[in-house]
N, C-alpha and C. Protein backbone atom coordinates (compact mmCIF):
# COMPACT_ATOMS: atom_id res chain seq x y z
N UNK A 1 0.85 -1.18 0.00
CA UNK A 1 0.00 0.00 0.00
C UNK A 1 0.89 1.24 0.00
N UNK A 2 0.58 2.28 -1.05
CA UNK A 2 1.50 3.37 -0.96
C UNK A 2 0.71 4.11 -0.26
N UNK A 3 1.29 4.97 0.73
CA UNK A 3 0.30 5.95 1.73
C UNK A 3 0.54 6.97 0.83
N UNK A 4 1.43 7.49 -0.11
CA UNK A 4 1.33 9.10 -0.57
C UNK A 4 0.49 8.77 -1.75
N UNK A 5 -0.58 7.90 -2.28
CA UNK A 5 -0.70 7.74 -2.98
C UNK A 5 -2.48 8.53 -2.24
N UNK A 6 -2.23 8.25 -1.04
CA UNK A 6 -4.00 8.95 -0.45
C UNK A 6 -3.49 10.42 -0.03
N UNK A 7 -3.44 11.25 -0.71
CA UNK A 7 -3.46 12.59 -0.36
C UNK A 7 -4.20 13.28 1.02
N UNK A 8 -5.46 12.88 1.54
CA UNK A 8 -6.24 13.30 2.18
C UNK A 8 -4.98 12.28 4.16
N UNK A 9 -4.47 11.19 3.89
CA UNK A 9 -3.72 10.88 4.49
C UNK A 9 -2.57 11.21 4.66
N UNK A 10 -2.02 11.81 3.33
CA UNK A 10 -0.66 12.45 3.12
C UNK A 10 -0.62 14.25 4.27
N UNK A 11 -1.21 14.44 3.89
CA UNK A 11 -2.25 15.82 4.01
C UNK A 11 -1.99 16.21 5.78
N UNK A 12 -2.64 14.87 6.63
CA UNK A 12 -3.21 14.41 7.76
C UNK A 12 -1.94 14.07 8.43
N UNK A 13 -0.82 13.49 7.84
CA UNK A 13 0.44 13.19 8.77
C UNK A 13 1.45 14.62 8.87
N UNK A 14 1.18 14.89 7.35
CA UNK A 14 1.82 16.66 7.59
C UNK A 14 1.34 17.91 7.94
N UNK A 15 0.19 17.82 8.30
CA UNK A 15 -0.61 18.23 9.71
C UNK A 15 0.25 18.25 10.92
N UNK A 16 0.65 16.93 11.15
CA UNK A 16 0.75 16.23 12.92
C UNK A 16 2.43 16.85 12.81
N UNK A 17 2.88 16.82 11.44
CA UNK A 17 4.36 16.87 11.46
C UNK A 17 4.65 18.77 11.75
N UNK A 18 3.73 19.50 10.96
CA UNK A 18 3.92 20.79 10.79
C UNK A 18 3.31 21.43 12.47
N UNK A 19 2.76 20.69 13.16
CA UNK A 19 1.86 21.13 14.63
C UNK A 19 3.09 20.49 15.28
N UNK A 20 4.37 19.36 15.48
CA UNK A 20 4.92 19.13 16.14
C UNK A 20 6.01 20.05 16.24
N UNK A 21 6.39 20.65 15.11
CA UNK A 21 7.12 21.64 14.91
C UNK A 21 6.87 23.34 15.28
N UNK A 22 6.00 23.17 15.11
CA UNK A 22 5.29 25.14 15.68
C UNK A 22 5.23 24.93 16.97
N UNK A 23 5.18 23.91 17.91
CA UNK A 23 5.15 23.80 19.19
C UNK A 23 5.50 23.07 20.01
N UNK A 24 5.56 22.56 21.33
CA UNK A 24 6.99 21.31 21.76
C UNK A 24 5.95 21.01 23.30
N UNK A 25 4.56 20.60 23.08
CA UNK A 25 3.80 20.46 23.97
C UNK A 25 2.60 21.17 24.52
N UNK A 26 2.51 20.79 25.13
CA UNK A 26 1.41 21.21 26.60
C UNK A 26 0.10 21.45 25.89
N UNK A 27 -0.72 21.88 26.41
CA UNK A 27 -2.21 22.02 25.93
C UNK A 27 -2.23 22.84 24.57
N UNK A 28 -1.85 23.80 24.74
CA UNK A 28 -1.75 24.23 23.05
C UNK A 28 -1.01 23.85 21.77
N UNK A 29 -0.10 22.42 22.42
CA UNK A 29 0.38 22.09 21.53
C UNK A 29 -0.44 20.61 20.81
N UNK A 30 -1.58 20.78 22.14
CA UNK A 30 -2.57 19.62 21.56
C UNK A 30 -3.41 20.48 20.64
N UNK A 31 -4.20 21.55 21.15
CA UNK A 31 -4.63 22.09 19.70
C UNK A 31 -4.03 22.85 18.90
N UNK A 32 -2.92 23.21 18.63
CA UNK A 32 -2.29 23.31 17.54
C UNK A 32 -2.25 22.00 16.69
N UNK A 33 -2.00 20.91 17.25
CA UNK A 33 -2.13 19.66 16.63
C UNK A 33 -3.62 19.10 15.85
N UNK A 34 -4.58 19.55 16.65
CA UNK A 34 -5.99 19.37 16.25
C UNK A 34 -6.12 20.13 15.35
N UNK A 35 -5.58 21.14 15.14
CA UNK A 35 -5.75 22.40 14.01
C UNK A 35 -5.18 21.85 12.79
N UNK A 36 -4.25 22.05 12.98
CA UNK A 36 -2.86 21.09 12.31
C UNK A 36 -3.92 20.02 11.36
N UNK A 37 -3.80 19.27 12.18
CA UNK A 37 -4.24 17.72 11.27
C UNK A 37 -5.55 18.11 10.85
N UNK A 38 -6.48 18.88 11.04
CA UNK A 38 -7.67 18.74 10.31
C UNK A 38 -7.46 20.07 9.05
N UNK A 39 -6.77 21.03 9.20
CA UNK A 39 -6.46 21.51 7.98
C UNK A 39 -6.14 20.63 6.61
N UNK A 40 -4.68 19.83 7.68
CA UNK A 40 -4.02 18.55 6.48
C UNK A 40 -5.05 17.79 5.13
N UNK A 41 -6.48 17.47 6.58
CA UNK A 41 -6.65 16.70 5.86
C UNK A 41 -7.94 16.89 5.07
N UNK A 42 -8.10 18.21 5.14
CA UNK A 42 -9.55 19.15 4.31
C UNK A 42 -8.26 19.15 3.56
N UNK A 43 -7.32 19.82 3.25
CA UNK A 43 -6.84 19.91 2.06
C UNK A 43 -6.64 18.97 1.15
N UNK A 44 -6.18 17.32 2.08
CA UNK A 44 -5.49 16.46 1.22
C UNK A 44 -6.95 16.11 0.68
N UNK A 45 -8.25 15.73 1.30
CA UNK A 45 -9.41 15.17 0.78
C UNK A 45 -10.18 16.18 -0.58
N UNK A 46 -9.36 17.62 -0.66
CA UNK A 46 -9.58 18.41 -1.53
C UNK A 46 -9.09 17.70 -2.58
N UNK A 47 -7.48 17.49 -2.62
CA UNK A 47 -6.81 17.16 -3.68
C UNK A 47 -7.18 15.67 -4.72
N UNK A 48 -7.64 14.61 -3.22
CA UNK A 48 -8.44 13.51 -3.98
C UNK A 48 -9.79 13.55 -4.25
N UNK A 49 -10.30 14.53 -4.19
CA UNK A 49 -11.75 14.87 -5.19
C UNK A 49 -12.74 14.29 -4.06
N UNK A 50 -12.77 14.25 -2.99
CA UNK A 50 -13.47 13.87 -2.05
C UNK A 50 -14.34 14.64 -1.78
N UNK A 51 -13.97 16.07 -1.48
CA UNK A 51 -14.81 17.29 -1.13
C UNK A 51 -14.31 18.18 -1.86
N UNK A 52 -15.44 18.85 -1.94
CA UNK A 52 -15.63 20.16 -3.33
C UNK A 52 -16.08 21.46 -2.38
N UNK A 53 -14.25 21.70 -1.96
CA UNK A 53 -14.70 23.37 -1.24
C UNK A 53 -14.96 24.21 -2.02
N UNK A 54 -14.84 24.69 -3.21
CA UNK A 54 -15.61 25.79 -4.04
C UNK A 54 -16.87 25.06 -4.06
N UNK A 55 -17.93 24.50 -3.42
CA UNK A 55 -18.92 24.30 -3.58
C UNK A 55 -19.75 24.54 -2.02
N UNK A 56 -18.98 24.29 -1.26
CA UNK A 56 -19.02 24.59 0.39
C UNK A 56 -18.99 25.84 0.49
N UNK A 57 -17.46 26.59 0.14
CA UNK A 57 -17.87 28.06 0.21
C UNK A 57 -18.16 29.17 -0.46
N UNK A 58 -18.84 28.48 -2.03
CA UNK A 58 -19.71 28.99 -2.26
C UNK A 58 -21.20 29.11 -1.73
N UNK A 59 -21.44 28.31 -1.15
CA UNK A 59 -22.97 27.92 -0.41
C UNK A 59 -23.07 29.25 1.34
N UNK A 60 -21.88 28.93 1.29
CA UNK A 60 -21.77 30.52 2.29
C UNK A 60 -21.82 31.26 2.04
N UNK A 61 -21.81 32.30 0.70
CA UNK A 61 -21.16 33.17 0.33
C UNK A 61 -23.00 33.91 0.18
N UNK A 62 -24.06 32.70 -0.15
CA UNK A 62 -25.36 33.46 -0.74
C UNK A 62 -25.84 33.56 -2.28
N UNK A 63 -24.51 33.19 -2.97
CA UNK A 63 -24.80 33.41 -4.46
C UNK A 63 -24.93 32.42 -5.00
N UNK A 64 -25.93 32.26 -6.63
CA UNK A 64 -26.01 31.41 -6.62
C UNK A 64 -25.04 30.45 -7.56
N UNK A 65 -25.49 29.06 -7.53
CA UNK A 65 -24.54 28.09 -8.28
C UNK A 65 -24.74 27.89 -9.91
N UNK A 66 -26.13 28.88 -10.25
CA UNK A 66 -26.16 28.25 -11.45
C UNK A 66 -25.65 29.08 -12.84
């Protein structure tokens, strides 16, 4: 199984890697980590066509889709 081959997983470990690095513990280094990894992995699930954020925040925005 290649793991860089799931982006939305790829995404999700360089999350945990980029939150271990901006911080070296304690409670904010748990949510920096929570931040971290769920950015990762809205982006990586972007890249494998999973979720369609121009369609999300367009639906915020009020205007329409058609």
């Amino acid at each position: 199984m290649n793991l860089f081959a799931n982006k939305a997983l790829t995404g999700i470990l360089t999350g945990i890697v980029v939150a271990f690095f901006v911080t070296f513990g304690g409670w904010a280094g748990l949510l920096w980590l929570l931040l971290f990894t769920v950015i990762g992995g809205v982006v990586g699930a972007q890249l494998d066509g999973r979720v369609d954020l121009a369609s999300i925040i367009g639906n915020g925005t009020g205007r329409s889709s058609s």
